[in-house]
Protein backbone atom coordinates (compact mmCIF):
# COMPACT_ATOMS: atom_id res chain seq x y z
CA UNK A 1 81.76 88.02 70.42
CA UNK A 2 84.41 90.45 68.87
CA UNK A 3 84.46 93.69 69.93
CA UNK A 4 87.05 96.19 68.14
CA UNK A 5 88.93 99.11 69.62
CA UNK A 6 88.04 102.27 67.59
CA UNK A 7 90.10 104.94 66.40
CA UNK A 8 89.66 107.56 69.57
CA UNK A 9 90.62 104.45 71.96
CA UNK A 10 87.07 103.76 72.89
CA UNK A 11 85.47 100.59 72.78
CA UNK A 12 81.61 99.57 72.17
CA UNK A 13 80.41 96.76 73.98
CA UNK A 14 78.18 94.70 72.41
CA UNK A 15 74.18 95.28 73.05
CA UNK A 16 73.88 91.48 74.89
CA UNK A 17 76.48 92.24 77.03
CA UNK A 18 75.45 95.97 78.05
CA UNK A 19 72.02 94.37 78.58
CA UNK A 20 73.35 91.16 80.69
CA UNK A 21 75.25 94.00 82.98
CA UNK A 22 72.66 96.38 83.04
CA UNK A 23 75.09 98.83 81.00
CA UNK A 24 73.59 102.32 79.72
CA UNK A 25 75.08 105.19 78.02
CA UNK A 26 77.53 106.62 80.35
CA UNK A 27 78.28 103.93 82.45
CA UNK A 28 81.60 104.24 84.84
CA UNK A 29 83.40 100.68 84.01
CA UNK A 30 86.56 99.49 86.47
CA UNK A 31 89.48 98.07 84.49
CA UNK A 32 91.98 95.25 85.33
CA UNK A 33 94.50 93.43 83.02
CA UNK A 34 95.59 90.49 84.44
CA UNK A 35 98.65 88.96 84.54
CA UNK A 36 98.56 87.08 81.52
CA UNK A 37 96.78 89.84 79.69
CA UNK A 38 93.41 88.82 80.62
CA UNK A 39 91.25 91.99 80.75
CA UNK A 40 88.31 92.28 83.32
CA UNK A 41 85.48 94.64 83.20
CA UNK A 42 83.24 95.33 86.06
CA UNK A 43 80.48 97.92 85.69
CA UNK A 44 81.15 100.25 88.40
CA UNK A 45 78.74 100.61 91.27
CA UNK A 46 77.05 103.80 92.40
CA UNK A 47 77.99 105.60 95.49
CA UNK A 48 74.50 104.20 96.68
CA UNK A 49 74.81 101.28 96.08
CA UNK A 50 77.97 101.11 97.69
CA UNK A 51 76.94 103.10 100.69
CA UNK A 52 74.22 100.64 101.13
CA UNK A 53 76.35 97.54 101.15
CA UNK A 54 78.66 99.31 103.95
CA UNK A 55 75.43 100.45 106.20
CA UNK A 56 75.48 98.46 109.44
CA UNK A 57 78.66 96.97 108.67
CA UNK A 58 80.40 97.82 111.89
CA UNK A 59 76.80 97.04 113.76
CA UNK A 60 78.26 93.91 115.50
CA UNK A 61 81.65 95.05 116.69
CA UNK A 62 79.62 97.76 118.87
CA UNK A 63 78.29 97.55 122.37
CA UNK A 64 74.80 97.83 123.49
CA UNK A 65 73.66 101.10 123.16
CA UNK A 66 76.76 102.70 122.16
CA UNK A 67 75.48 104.99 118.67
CA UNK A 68 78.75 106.73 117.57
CA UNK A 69 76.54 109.00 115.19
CA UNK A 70 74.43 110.50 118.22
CA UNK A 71 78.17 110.77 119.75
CA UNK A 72 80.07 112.19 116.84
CA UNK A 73 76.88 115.06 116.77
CA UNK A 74 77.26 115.81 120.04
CA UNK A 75 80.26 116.65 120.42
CA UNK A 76 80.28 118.95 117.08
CA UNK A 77 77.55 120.54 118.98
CA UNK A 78 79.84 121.35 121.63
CA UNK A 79 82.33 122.56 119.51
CA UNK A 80 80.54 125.04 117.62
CA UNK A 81 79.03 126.38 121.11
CA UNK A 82 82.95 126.79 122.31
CA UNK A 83 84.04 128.08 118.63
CA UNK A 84 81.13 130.48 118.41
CA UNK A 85 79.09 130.99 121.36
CA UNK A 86 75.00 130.27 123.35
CA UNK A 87 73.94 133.23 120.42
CA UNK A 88 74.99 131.70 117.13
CA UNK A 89 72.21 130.30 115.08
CA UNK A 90 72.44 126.80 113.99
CA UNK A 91 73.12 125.69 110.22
């Protein structure tokens, strides 16, 4: 397939390809030339997506019943009772 390079630098990708990689109108595409000028295109994934890929990720490396997130709440807790006091109302 031959795509060309219009004059405003933008480039359309053919409609088999969009379709194989699930492309749509304002798509966010990553970049890379290679060393020999190969260029790559990889349709960027969502911040979703990614999230999802990372959740549980550092499941393994922690102890039984450790949960960071109940820890890391906590202790904002305690810092907005020091910061602002038993009488300030919660977000």
């Amino acid at each position: 397939m031959i795509t060309t390079v219009l004059a405003d630098n933008t480039v359309k990708i053919p409609d088999a390809i969009a379709r194989v990689m699930g492309l749509t109108p304002g798509a966010a595409l990553d970049l890379q030339v290679t060393g020999n000028g190969t260029l790559l295109l990889h349709k960027r994934r969502s911040r979703g997506d990614r999230a999802d890929k990372l959740l549980g990720i550092g499941r393994p490396f922690l102890k039984p019943g450790e949960d960071p997130v109940a820890d890391l709440i906590q202790q904002r807790e305690q810092d907005d009772l020091l910061e602002h006091g038993p009488d300030h109302p919660r977000p």
